[in-house]
PDB file of N, CA and C in Angstrom:
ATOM      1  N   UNK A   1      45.208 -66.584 -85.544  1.00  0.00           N
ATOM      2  CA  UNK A   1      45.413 -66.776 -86.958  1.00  0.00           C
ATOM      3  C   UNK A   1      44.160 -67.424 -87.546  1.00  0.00           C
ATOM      4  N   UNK A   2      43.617 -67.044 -88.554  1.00  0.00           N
ATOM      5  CA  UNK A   2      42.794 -67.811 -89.500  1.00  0.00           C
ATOM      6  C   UNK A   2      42.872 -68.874 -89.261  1.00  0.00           C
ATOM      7  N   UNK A   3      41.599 -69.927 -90.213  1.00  0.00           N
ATOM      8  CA  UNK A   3      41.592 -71.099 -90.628  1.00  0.00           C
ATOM      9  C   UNK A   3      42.545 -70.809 -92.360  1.00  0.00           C
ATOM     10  N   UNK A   4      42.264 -70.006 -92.625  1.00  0.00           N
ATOM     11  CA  UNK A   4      42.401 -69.412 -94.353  1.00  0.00           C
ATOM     12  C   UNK A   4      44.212 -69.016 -94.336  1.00  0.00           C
ATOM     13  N   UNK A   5      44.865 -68.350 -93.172  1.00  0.00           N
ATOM     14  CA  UNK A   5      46.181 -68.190 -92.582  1.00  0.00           C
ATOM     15  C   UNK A   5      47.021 -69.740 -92.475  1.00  0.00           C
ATOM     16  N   UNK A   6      46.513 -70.427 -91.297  1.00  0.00           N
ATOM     17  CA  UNK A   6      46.951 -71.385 -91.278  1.00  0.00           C
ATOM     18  C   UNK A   6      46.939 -72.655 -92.272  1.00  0.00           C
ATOM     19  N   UNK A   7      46.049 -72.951 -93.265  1.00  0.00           N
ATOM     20  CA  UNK A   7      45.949 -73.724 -94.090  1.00  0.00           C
ATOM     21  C   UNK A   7      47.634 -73.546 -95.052  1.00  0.00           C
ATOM     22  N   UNK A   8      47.336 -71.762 -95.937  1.00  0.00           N
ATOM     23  CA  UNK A   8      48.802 -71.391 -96.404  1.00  0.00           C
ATOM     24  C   UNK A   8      49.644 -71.274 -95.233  1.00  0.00           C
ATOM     25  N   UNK A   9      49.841 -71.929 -94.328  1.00  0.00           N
ATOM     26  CA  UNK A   9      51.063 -72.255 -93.633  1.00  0.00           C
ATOM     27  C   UNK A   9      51.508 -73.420 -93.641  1.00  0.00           C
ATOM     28  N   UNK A  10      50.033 -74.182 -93.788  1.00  0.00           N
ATOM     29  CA  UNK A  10      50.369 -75.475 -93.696  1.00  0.00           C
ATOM     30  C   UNK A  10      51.069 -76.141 -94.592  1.00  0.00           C
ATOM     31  N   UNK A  11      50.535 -75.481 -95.959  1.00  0.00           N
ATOM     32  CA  UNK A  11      51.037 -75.893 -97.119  1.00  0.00           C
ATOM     33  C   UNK A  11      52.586 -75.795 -97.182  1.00  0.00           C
ATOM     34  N   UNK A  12      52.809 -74.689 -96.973  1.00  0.00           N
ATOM     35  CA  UNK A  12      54.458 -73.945 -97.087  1.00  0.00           C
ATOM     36  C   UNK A  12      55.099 -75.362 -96.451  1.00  0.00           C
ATOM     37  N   UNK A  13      54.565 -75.781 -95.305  1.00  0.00           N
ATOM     38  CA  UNK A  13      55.178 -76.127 -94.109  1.00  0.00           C
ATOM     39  C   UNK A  13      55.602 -77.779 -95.580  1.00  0.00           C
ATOM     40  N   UNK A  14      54.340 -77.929 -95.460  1.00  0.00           N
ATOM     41  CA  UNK A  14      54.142 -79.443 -96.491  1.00  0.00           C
ATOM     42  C   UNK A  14      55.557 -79.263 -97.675  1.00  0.00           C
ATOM     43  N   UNK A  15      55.230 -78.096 -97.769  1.00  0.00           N
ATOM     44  CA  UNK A  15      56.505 -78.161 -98.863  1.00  0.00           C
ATOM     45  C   UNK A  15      57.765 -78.342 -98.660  1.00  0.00           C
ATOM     46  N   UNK A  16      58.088 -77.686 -97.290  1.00  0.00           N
ATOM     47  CA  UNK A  16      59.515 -78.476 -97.198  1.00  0.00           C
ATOM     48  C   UNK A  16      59.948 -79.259 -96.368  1.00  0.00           C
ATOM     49  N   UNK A  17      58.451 -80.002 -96.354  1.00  0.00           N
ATOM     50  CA  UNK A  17      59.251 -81.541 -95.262  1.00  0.00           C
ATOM     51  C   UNK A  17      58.979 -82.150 -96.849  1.00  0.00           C
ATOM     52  N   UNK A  18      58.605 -82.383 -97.860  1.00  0.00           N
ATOM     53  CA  UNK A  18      58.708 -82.737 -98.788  1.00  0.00           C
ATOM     54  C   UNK A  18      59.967 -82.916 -99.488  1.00  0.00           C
ATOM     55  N   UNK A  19      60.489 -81.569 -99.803  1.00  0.00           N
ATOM     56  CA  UNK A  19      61.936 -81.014-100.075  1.00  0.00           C
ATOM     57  C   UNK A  19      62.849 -81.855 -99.124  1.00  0.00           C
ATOM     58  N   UNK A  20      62.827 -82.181 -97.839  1.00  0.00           N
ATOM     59  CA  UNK A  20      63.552 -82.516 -96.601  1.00  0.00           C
ATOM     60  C   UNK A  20      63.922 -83.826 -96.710  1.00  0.00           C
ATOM     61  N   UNK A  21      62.438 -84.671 -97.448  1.00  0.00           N
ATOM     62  CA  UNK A  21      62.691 -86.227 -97.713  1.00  0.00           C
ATOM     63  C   UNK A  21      63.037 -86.244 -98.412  1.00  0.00           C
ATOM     64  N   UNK A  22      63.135 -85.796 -99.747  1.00  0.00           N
ATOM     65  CA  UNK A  22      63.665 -85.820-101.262  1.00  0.00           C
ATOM     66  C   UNK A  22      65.135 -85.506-101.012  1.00  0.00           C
ATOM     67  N   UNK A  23      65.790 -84.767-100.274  1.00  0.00           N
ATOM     68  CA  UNK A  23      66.845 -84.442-100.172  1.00  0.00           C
ATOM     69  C   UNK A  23      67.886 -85.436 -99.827  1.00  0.00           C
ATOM     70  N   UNK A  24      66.985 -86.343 -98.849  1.00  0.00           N
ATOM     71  CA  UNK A  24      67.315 -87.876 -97.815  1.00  0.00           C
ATOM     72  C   UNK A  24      67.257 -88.773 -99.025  1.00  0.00           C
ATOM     73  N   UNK A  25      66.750 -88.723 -99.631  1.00  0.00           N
ATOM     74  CA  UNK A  25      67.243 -89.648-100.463  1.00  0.00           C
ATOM     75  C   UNK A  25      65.768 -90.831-100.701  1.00  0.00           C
ATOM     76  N   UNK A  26      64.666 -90.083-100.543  1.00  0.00           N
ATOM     77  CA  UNK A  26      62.892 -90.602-100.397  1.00  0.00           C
ATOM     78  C   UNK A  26      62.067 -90.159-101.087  1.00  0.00           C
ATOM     79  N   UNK A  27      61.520 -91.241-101.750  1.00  0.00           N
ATOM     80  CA  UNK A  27      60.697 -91.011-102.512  1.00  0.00           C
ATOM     81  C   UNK A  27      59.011 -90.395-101.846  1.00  0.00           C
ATOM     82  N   UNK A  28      58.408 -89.204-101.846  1.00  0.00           N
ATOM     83  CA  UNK A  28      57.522 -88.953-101.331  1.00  0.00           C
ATOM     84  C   UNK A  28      55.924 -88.896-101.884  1.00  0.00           C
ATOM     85  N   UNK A  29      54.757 -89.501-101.239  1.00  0.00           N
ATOM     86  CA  UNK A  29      53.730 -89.636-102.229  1.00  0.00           C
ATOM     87  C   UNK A  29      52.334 -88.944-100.464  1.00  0.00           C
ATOM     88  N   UNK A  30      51.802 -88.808-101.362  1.00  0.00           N
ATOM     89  CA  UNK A  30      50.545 -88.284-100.610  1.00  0.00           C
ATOM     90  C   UNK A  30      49.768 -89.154-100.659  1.00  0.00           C
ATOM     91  N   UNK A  31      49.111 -89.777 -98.852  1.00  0.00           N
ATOM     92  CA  UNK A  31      48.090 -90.645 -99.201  1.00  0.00           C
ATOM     93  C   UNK A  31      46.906 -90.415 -99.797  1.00  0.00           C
ATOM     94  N   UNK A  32      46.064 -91.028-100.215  1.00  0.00           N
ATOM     95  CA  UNK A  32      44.410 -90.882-100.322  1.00  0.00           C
ATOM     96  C   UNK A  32      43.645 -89.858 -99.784  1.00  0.00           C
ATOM     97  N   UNK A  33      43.232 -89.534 -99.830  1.00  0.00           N
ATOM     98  CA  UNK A  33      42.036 -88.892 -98.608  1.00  0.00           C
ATOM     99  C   UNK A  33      40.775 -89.834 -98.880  1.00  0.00           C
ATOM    100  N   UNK A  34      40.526 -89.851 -97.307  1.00  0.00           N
ATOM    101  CA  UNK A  34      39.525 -90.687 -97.332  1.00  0.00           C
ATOM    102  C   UNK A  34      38.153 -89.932 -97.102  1.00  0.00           C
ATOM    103  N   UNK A  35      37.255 -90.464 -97.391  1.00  0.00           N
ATOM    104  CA  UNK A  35      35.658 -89.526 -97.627  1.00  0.00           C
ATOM    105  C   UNK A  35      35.188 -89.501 -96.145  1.00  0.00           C
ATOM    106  N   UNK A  36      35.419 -90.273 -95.477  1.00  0.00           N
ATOM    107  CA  UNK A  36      35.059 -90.573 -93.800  1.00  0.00           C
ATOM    108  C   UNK A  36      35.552 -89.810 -92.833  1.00  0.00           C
ATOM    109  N   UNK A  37      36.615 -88.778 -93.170  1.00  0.00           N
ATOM    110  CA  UNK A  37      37.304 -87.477 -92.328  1.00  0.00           C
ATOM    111  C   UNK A  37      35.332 -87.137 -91.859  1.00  0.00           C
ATOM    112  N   UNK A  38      35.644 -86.734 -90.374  1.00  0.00           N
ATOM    113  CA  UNK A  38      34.368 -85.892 -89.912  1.00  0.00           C
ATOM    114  C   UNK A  38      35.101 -84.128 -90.270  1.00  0.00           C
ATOM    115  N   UNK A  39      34.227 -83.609 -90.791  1.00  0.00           N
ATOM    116  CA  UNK A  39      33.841 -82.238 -90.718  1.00  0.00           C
ATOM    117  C   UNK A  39      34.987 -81.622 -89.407  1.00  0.00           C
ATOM    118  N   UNK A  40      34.912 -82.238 -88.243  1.00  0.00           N
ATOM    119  CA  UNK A  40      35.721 -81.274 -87.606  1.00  0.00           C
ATOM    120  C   UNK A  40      37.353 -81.742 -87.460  1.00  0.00           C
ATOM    121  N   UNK A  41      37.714 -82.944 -88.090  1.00  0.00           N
ATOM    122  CA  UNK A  41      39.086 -83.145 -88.383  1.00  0.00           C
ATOM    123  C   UNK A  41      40.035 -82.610 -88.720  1.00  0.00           C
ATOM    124  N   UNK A  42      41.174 -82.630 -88.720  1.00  0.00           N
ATOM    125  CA  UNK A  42      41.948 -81.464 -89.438  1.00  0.00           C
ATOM    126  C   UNK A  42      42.351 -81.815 -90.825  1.00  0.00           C
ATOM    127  N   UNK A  43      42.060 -83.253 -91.320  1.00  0.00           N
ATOM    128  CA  UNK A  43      42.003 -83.512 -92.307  1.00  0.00           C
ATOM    129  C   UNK A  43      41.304 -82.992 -93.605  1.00  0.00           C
ATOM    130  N   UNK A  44      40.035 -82.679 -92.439  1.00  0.00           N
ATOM    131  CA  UNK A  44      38.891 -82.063 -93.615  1.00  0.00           C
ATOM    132  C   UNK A  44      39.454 -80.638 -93.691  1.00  0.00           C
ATOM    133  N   UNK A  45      39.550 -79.923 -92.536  1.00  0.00           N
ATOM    134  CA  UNK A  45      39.984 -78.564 -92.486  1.00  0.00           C
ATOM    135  C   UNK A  45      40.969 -77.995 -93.257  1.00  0.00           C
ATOM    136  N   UNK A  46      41.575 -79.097 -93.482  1.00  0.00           N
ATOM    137  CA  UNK A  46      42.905 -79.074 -94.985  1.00  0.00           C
ATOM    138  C   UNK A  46      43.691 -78.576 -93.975  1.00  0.00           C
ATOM    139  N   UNK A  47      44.784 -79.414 -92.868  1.00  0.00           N
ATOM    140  CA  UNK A  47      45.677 -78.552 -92.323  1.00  0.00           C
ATOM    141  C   UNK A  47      46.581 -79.957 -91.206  1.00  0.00           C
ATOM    142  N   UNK A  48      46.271 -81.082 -92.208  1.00  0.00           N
ATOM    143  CA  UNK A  48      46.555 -82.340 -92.059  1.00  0.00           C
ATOM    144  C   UNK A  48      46.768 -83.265 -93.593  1.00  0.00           C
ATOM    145  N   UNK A  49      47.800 -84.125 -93.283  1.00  0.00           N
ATOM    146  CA  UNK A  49      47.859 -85.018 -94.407  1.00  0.00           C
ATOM    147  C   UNK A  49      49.213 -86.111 -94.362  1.00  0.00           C
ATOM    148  N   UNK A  50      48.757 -87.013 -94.832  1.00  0.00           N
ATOM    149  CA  UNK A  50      49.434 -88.382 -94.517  1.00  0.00           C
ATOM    150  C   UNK A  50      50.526 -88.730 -95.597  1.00  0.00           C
ATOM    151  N   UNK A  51      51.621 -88.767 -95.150  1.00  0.00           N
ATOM    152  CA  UNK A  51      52.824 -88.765 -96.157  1.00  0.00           C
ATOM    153  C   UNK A  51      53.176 -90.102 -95.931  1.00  0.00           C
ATOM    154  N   UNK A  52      53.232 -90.800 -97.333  1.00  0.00           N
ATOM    155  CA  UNK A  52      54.085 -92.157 -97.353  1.00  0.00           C
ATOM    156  C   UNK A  52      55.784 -91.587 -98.185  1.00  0.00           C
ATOM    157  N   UNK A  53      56.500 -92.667 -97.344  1.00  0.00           N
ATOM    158  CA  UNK A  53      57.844 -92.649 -97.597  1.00  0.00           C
ATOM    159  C   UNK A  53      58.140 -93.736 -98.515  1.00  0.00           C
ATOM    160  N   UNK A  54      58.827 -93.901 -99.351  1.00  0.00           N
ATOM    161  CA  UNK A  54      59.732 -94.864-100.117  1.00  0.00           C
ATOM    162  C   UNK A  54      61.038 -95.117-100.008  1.00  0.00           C
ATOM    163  N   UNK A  55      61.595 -96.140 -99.963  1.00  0.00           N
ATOM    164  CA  UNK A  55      63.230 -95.713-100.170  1.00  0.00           C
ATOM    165  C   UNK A  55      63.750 -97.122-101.031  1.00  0.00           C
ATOM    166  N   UNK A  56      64.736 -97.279-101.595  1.00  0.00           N
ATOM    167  CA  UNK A  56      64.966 -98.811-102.364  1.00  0.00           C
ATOM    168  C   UNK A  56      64.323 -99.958-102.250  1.00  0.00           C
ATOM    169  N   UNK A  57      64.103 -99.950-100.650  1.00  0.00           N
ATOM    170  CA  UNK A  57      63.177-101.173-100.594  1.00  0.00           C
ATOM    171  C   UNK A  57      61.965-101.785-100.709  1.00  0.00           C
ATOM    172  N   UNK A  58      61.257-100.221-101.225  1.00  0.00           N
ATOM    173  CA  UNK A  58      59.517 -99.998-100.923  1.00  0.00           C
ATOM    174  C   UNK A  58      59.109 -99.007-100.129  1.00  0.00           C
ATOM    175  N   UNK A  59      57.954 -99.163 -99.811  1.00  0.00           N
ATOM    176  CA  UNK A  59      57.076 -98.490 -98.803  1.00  0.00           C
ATOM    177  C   UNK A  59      57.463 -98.774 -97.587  1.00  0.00           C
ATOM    178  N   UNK A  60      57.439 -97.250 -96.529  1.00  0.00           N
ATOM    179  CA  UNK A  60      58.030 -97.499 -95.412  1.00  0.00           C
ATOM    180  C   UNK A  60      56.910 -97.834 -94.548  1.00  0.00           C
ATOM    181  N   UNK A  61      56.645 -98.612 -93.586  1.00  0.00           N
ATOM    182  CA  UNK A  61      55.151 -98.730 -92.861  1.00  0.00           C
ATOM    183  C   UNK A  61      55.642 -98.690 -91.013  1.00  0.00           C
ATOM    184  N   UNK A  62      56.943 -98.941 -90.960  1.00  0.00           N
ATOM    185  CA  UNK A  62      57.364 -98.655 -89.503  1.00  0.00           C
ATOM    186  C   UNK A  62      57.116 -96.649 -88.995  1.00  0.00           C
ATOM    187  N   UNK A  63      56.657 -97.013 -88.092  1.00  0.00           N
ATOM    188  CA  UNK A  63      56.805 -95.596 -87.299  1.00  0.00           C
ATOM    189  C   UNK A  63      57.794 -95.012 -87.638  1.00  0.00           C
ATOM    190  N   UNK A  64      58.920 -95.539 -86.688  1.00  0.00           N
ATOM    191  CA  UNK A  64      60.039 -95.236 -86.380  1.00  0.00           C
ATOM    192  C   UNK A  64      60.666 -94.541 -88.045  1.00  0.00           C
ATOM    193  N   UNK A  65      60.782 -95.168 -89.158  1.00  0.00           N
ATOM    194  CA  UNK A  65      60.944 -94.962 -90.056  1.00  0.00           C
ATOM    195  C   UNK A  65      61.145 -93.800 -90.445  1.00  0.00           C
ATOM    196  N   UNK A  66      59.460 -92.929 -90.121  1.00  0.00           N
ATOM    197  CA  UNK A  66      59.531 -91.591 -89.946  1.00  0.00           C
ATOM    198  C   UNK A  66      59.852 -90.876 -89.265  1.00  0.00           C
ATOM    199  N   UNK A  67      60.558 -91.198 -87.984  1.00  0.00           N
ATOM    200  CA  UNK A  67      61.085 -90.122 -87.190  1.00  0.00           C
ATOM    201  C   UNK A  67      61.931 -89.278 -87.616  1.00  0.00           C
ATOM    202  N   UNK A  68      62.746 -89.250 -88.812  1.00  0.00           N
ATOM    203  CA  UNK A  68      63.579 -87.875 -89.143  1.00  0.00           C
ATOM    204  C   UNK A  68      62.389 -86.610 -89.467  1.00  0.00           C
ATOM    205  N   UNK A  69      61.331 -87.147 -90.372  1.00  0.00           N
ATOM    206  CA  UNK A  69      60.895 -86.340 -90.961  1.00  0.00           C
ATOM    207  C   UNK A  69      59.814 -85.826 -89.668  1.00  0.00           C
ATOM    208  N   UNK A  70      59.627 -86.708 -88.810  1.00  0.00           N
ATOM    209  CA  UNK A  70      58.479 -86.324 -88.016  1.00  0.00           C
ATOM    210  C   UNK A  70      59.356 -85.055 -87.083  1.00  0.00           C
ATOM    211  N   UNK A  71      60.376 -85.481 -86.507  1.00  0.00           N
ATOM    212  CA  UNK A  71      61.348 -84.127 -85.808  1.00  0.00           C
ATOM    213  C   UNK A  71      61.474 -82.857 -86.652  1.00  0.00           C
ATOM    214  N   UNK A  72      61.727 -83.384 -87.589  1.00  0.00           N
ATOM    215  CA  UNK A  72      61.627 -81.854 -88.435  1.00  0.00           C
ATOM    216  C   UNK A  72      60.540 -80.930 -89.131  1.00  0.00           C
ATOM    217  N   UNK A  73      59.591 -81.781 -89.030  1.00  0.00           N
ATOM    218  CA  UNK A  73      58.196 -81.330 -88.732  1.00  0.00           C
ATOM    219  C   UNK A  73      57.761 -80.592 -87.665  1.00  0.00           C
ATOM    220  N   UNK A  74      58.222 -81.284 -86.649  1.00  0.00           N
ATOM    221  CA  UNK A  74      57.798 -80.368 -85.127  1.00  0.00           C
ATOM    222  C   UNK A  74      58.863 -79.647 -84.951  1.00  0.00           C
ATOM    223  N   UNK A  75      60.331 -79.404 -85.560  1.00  0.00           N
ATOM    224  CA  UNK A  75      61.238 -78.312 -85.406  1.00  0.00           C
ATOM    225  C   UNK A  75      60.499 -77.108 -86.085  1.00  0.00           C
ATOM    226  N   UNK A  76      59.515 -77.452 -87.412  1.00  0.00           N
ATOM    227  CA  UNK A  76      59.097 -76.179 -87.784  1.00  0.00           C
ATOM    228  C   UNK A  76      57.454 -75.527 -87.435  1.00  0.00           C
ATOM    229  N   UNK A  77      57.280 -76.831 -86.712  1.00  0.00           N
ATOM    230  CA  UNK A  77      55.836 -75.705 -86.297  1.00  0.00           C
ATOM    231  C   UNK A  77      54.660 -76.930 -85.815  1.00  0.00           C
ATOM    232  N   UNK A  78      54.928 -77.905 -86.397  1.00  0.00           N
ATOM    233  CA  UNK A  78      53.930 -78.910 -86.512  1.00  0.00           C
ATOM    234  C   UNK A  78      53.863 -79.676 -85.806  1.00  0.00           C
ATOM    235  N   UNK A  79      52.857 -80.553 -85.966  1.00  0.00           N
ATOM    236  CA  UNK A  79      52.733 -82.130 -84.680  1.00  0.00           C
ATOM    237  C   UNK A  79      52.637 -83.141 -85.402  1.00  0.00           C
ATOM    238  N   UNK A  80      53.384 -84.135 -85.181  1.00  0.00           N
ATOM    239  CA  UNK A  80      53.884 -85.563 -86.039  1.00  0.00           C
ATOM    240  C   UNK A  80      52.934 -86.381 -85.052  1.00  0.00           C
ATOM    241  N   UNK A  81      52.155 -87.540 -86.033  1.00  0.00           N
ATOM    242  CA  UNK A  81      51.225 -88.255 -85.828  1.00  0.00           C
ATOM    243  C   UNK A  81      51.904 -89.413 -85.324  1.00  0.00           C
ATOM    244  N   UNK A  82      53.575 -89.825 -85.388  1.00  0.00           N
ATOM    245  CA  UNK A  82      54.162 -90.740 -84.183  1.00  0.00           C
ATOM    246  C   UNK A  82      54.462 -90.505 -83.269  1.00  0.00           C
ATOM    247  N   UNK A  83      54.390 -89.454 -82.917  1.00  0.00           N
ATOM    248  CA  UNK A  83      53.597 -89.455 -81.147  1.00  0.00           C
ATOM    249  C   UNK A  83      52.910 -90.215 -80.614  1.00  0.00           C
ATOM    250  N   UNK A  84      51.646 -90.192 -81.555  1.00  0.00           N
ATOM    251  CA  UNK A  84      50.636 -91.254 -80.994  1.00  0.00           C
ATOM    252  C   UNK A  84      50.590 -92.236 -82.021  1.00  0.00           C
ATOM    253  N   UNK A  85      51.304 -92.705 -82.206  1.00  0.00           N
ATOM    254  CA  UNK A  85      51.359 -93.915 -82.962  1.00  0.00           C
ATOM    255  C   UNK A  85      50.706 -93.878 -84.737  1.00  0.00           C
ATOM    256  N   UNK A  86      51.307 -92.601 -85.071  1.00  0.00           N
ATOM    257  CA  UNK A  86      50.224 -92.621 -86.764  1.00  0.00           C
ATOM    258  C   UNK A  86      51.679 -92.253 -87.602  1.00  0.00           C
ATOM    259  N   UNK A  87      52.372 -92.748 -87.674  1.00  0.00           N
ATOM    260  CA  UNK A  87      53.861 -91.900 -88.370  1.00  0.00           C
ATOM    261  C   UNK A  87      53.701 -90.971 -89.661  1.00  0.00           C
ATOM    262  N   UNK A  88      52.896 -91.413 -90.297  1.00  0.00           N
ATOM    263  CA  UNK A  88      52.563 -90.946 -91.099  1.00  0.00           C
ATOM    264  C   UNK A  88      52.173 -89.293 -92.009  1.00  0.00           C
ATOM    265  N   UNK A  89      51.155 -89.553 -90.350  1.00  0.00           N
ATOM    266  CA  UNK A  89      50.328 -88.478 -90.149  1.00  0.00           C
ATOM    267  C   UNK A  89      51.100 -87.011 -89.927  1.00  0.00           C
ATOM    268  N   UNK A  90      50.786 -85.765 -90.370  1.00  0.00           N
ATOM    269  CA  UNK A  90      51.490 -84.334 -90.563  1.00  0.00           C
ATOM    270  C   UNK A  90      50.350 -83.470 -90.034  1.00  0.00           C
ATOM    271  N   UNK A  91      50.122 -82.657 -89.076  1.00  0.00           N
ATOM    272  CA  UNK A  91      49.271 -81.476 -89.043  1.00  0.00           C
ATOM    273  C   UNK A  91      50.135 -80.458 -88.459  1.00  0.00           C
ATOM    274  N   UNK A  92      48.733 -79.348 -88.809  1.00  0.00           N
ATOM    275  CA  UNK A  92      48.769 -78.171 -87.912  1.00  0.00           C
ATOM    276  C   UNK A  92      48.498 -78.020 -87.251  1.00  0.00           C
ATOM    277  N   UNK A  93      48.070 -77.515 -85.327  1.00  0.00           N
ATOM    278  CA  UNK A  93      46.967 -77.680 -84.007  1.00  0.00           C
ATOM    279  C   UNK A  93      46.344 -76.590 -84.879  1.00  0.00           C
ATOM    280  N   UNK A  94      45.073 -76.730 -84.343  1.00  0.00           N
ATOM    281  CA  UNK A  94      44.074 -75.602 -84.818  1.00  0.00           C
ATOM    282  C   UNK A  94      42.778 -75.968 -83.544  1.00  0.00           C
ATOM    283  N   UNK A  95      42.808 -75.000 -83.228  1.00  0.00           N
ATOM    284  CA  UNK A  95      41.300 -74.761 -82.154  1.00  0.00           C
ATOM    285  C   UNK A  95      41.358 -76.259 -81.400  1.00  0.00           C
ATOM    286  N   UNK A  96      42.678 -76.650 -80.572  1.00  0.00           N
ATOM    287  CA  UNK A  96      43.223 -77.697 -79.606  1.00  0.00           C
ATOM    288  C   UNK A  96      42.971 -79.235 -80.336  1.00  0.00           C
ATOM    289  N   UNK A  97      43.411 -79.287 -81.660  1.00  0.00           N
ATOM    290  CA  UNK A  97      43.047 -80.701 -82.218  1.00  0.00           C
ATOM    291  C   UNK A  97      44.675 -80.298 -82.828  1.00  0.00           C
ATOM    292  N   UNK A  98      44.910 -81.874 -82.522  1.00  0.00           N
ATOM    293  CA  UNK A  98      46.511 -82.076 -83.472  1.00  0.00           C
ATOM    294  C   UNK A  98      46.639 -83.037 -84.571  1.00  0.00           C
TER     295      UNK A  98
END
């Protein structure tokens, strides 16, 4: 598959873990991007991106927090960044980077 394939997958994908938290009852915001992504990140590659959660109490900053959304992320295709400790974190693998 493309880089140009997988990006519009990624997106799709973005869209309904979006839909997925909103549904839960979460407020969803997109972090920053930061200027310091290297070139071969998947950040830069656009096929990565860091979702903050909200819910009544604020900002969620525990891992764990995200584990609904991170399972249902990897039910549809993807690799959740609390695996390795980034909860946050959402990609696509592309050319063996997650």
């Amino acid at each position: 598959m493309t880089l140009g394939a997988k990006r519009t997958r990624f997106t799709q994908m973005i869209l309904l873990l979006v839909q997925y938290c909103q549904m839960r009852g979460y407020e969803v915001r997109f972090d920053r991007e930061h200027c310091n992504h290297h070139k071969q990140s998947l950040h830069y590659k656009g096929l990565a991106k860091d979702i903050l959660l909200f819910d009544h109490t604020g900002y969620l900053t525990e891992t764990n927090a995200y584990l609904f959304a991170g399972e249902f992320w990897e039910f549809i295709g993807g690799t959740w960044g609390g695996r390795f400790d980034d909860g946050t974190h959402f990609s696509l693998a592309h050319a063996g980077m997650k």
